[in-house]
N, C-alpha and C. Protein backbone atom coordinates (compact mmCIF):
# COMPACT_ATOMS: atom_id res chain seq x y z
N UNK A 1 0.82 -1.20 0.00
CA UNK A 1 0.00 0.00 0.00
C UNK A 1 0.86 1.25 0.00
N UNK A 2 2.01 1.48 0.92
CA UNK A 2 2.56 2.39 1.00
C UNK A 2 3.34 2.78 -0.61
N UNK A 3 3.97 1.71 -1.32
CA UNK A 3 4.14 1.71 -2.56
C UNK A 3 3.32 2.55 -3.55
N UNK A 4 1.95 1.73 -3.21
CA UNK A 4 0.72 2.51 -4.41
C UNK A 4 0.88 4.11 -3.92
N UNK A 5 0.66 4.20 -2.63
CA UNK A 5 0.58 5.97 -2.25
C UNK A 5 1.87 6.37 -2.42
N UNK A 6 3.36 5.91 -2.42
CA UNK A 6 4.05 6.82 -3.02
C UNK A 6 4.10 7.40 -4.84
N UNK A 7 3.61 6.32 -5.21
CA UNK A 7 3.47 6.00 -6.80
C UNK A 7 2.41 7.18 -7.00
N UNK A 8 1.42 7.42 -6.39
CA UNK A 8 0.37 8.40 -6.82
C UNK A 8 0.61 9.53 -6.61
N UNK A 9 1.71 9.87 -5.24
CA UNK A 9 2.09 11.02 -5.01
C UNK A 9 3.06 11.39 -5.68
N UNK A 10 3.62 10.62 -6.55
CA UNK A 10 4.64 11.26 -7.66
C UNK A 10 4.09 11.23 -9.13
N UNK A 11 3.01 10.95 -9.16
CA UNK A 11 2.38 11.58 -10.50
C UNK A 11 1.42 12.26 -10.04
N UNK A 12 1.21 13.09 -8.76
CA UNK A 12 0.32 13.80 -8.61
C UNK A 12 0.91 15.15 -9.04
N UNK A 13 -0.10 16.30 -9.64
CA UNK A 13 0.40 17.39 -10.11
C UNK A 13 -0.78 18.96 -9.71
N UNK A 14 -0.22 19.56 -9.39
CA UNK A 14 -0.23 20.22 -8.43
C UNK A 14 -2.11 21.61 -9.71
N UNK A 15 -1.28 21.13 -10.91
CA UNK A 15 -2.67 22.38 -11.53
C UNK A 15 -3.37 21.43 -11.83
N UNK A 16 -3.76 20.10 -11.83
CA UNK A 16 -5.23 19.38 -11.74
C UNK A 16 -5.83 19.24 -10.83
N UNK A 17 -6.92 19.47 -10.21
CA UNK A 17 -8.14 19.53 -9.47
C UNK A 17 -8.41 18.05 -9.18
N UNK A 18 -8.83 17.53 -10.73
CA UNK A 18 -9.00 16.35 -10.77
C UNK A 18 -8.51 15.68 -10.20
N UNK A 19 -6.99 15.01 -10.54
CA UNK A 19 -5.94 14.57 -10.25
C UNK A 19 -6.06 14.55 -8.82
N UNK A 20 -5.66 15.61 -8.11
CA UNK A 20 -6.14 16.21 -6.80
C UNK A 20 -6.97 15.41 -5.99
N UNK A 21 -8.43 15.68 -6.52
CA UNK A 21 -9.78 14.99 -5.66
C UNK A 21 -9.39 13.01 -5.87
N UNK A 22 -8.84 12.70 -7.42
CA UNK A 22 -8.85 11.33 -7.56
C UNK A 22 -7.71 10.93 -6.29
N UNK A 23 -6.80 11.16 -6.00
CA UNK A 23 -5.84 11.35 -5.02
C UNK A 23 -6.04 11.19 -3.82
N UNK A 24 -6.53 12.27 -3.49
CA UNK A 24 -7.63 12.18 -1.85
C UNK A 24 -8.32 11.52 -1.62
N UNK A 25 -8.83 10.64 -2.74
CA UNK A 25 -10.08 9.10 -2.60
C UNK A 25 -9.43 8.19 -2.46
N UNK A 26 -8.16 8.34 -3.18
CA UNK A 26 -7.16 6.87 -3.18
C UNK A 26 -6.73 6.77 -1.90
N UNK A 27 -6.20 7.92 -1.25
CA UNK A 27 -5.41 8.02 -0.33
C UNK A 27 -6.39 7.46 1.40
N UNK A 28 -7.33 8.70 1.02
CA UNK A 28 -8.45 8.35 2.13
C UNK A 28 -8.88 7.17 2.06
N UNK A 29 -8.92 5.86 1.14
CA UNK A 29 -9.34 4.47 1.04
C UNK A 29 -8.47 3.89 1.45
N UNK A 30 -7.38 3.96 1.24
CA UNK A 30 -6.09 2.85 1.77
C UNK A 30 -5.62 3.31 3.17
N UNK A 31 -5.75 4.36 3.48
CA UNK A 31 -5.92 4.91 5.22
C UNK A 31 -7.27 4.01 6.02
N UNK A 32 -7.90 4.21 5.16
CA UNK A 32 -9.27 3.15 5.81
C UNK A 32 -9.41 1.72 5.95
N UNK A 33 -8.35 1.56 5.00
CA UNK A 33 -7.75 0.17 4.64
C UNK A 33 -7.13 -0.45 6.22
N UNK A 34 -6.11 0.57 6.04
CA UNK A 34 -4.95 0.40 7.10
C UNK A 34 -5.51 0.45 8.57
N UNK A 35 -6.14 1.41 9.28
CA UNK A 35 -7.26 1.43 10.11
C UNK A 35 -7.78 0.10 10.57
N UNK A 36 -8.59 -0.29 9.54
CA UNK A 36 -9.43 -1.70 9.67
C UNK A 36 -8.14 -2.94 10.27
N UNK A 37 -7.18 -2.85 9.61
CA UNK A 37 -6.12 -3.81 9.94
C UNK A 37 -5.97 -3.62 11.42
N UNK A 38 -5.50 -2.63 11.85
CA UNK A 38 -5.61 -2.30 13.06
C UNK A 38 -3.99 -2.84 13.86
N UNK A 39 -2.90 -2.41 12.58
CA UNK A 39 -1.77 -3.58 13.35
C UNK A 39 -1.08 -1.72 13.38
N UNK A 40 -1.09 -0.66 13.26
CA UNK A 40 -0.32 0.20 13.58
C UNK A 40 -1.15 1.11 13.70
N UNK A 41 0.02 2.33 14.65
CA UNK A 41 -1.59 3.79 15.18
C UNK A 41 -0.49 4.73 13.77
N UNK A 42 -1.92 5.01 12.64
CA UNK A 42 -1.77 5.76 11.74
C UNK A 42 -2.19 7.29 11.93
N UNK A 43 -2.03 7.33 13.23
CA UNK A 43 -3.08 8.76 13.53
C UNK A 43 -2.43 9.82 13.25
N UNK A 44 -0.89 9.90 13.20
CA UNK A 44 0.03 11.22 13.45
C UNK A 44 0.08 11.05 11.86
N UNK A 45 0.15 9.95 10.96
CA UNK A 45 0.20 10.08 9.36
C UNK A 45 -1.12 10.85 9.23
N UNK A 46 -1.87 10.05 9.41
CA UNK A 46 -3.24 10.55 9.03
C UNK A 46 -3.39 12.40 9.06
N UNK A 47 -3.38 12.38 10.72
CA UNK A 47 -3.05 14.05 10.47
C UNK A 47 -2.24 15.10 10.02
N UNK A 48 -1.19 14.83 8.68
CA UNK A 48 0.08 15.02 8.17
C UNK A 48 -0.67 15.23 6.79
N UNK A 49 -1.51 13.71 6.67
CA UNK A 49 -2.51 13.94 4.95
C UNK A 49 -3.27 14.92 5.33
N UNK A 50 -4.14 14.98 6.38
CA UNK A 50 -5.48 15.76 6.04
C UNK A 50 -4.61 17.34 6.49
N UNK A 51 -3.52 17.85 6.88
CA UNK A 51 -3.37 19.01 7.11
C UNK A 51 -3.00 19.28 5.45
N UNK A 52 -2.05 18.27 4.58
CA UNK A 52 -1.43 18.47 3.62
C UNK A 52 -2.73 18.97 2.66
N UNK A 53 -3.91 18.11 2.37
CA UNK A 53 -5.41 18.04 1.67
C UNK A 53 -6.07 19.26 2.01
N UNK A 54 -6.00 20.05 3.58
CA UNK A 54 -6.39 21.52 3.86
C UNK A 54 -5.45 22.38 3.12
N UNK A 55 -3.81 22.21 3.22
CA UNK A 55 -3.26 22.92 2.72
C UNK A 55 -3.48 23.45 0.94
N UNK A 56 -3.62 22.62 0.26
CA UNK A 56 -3.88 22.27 -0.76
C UNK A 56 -4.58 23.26 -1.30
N UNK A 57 -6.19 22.48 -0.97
CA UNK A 57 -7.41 23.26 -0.69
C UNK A 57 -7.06 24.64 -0.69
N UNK A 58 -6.33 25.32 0.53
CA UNK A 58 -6.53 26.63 0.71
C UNK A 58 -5.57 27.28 -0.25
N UNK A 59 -4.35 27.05 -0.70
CA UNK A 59 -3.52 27.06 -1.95
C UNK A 59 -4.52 27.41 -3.32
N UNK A 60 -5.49 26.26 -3.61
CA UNK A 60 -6.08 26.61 -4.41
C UNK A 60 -6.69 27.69 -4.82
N UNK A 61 -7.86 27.42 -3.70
CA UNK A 61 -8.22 28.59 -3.32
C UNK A 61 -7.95 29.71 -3.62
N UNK A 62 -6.83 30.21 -3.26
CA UNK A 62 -6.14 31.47 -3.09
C UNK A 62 -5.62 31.58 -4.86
N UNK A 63 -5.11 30.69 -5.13
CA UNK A 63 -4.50 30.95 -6.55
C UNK A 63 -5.63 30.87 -7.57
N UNK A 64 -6.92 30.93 -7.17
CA UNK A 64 -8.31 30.87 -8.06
C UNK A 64 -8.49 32.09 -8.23
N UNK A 65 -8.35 33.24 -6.73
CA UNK A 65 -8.61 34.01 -6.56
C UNK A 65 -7.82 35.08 -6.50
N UNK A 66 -6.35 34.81 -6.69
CA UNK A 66 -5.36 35.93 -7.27
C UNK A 66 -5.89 36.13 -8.40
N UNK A 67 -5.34 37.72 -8.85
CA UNK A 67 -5.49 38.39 -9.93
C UNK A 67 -3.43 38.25 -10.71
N UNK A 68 -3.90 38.03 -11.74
CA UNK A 68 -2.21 38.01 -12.37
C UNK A 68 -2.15 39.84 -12.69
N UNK A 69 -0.67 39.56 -12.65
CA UNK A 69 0.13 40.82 -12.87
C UNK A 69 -0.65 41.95 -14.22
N UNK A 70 -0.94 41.00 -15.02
CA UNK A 70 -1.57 41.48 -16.17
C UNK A 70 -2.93 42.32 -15.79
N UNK A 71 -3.41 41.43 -15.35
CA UNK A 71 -5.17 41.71 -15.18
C UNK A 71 -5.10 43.01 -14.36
N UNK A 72 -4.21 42.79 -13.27
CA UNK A 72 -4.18 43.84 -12.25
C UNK A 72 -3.67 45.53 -12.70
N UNK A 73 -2.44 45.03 -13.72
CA UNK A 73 -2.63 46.58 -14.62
C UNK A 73 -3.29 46.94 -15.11
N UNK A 74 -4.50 45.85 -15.26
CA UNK A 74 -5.05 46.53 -16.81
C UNK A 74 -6.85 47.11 -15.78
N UNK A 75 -6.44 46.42 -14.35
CA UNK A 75 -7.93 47.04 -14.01
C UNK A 75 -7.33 48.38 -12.93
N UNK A 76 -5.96 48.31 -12.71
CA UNK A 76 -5.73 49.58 -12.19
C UNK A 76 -5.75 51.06 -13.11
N UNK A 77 -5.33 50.41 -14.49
CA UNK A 77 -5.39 51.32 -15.68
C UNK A 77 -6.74 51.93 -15.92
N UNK A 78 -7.59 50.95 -15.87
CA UNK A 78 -9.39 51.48 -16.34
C UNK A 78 -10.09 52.21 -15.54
N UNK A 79 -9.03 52.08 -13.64
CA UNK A 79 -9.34 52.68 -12.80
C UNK A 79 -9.52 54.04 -12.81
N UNK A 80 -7.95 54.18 -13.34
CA UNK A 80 -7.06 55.64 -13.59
C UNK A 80 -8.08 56.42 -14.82
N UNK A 81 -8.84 55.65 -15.72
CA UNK A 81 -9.22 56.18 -16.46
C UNK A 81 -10.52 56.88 -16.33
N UNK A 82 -10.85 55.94 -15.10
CA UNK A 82 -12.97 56.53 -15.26
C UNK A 82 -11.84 57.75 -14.05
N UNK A 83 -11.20 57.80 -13.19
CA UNK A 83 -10.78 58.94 -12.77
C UNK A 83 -10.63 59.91 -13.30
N UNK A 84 -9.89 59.77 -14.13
CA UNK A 84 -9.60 60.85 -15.33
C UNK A 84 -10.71 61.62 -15.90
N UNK A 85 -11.55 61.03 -16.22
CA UNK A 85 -13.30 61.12 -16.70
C UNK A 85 -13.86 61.59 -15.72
N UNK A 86 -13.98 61.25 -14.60
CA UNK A 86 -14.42 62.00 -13.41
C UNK A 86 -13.59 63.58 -12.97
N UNK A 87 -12.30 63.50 -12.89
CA UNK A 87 -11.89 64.91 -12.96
C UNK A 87 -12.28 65.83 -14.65
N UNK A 88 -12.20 65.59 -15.42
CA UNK A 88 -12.40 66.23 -16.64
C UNK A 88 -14.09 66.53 -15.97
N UNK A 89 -14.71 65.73 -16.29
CA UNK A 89 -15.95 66.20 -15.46
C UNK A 89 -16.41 67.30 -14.74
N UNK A 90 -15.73 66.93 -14.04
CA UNK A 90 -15.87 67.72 -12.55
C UNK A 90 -15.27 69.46 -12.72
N UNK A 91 -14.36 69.30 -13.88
CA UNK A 91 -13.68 70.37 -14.05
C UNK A 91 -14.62 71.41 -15.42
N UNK A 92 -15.13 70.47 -15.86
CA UNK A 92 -16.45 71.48 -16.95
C UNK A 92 -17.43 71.52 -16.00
N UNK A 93 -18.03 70.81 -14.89
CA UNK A 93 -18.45 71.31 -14.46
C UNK A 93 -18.61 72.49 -13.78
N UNK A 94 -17.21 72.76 -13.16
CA UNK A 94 -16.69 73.70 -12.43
C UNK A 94 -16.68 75.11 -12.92
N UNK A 95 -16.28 74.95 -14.17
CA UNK A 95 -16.32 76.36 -15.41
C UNK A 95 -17.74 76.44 -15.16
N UNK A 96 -18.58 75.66 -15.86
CA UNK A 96 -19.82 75.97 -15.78
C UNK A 96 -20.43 76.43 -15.10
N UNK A 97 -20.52 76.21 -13.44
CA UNK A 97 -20.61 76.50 -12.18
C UNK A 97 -20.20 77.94 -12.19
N UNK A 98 -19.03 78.26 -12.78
CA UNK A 98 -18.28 79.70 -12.81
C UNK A 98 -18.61 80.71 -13.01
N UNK A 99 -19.16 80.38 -14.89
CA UNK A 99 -19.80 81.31 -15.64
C UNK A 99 -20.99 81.24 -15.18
N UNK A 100 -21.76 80.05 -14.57
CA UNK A 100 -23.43 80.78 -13.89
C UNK A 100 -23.42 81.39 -13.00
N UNK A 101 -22.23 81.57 -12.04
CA UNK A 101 -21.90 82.61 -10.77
C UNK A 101 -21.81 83.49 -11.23
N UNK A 102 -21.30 83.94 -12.39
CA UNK A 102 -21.05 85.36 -13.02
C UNK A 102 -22.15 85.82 -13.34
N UNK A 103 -22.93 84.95 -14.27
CA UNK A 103 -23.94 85.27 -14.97
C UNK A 103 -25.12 85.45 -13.58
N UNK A 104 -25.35 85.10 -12.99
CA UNK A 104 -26.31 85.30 -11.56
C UNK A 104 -25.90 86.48 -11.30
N UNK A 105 -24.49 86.90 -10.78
CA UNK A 105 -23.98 87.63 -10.35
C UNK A 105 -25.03 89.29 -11.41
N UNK A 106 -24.42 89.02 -12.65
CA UNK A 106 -24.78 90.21 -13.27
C UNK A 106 -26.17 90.62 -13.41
N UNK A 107 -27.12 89.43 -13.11
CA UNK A 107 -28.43 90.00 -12.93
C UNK A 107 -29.09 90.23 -11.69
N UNK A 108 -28.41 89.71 -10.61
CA UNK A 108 -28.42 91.09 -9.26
C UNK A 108 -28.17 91.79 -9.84
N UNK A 109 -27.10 92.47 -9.86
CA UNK A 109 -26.45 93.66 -10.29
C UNK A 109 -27.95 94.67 -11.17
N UNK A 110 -28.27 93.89 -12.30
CA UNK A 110 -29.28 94.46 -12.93
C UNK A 110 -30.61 94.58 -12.18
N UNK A 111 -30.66 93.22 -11.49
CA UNK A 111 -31.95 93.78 -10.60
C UNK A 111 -32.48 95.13 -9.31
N UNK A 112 -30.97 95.08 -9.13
CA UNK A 112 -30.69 96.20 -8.35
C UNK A 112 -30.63 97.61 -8.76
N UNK A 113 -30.10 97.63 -9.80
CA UNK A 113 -30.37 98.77 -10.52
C UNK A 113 -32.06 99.17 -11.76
N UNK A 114 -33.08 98.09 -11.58
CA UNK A 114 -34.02 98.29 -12.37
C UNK A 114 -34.96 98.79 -10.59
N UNK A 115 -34.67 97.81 -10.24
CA UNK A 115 -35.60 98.02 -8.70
C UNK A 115 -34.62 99.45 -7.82
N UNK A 116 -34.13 99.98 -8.26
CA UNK A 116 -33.76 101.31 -7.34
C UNK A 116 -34.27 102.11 -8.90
């Protein structure tokens, strides 16, 4: 048995899933195997696989959910851009805002002088 599980753990490969889950069935069966025999305490192995099978897991995980170098310029870039769009914005707005202060401005001015 120990044979078969080294044999699987050296064609096991680390970007199949598959591979992966088929692995953890093999492994978890011949642990169950060994168990039933009942001629050695597999408990400190056992907890060595299932930390290795969490580790894994959370590895995955995480590398599902990284962003690559690429992606990450290109959404910091689109970032920079609706920014950009937002200040340009903000800045015709601002003129605009300007010239209606003026333009308000000059019809006080006129109202003040029609009403006196």
């Amino acid at each position: 048995m120990w044979g078969a599980l080294c044999e699987w753990l050296t064609q096991f490969s680390l970007g199949s899933l598959d591979i992966f889950e088929d692995l953890e069935s093999s492994i978890a069966s011949n642990l169950e195997e060994i168990r039933k025999m009942d001629i050695i305490d597999i408990s400190a192995f056992d907890d060595l696989v299932e930390d290795f099978f969490k580790s894994y897991t959370e590895y995955d995980a995480l590398r599902s959910s990284k962003m690559t170098k690429e992606s990450h310029e290109k959404s910091v870039s689109n970032a920079q851009q609706h920014l950009d769009s937002a200040k340009l914005e903000y800045e015709k707005l601002d003129g605009s805002m300007g010239k209606f202060q003026a333009t308000l401005a000059d019809v006080e001015k006129d109202l003040e002088v029609l009403t006196s």
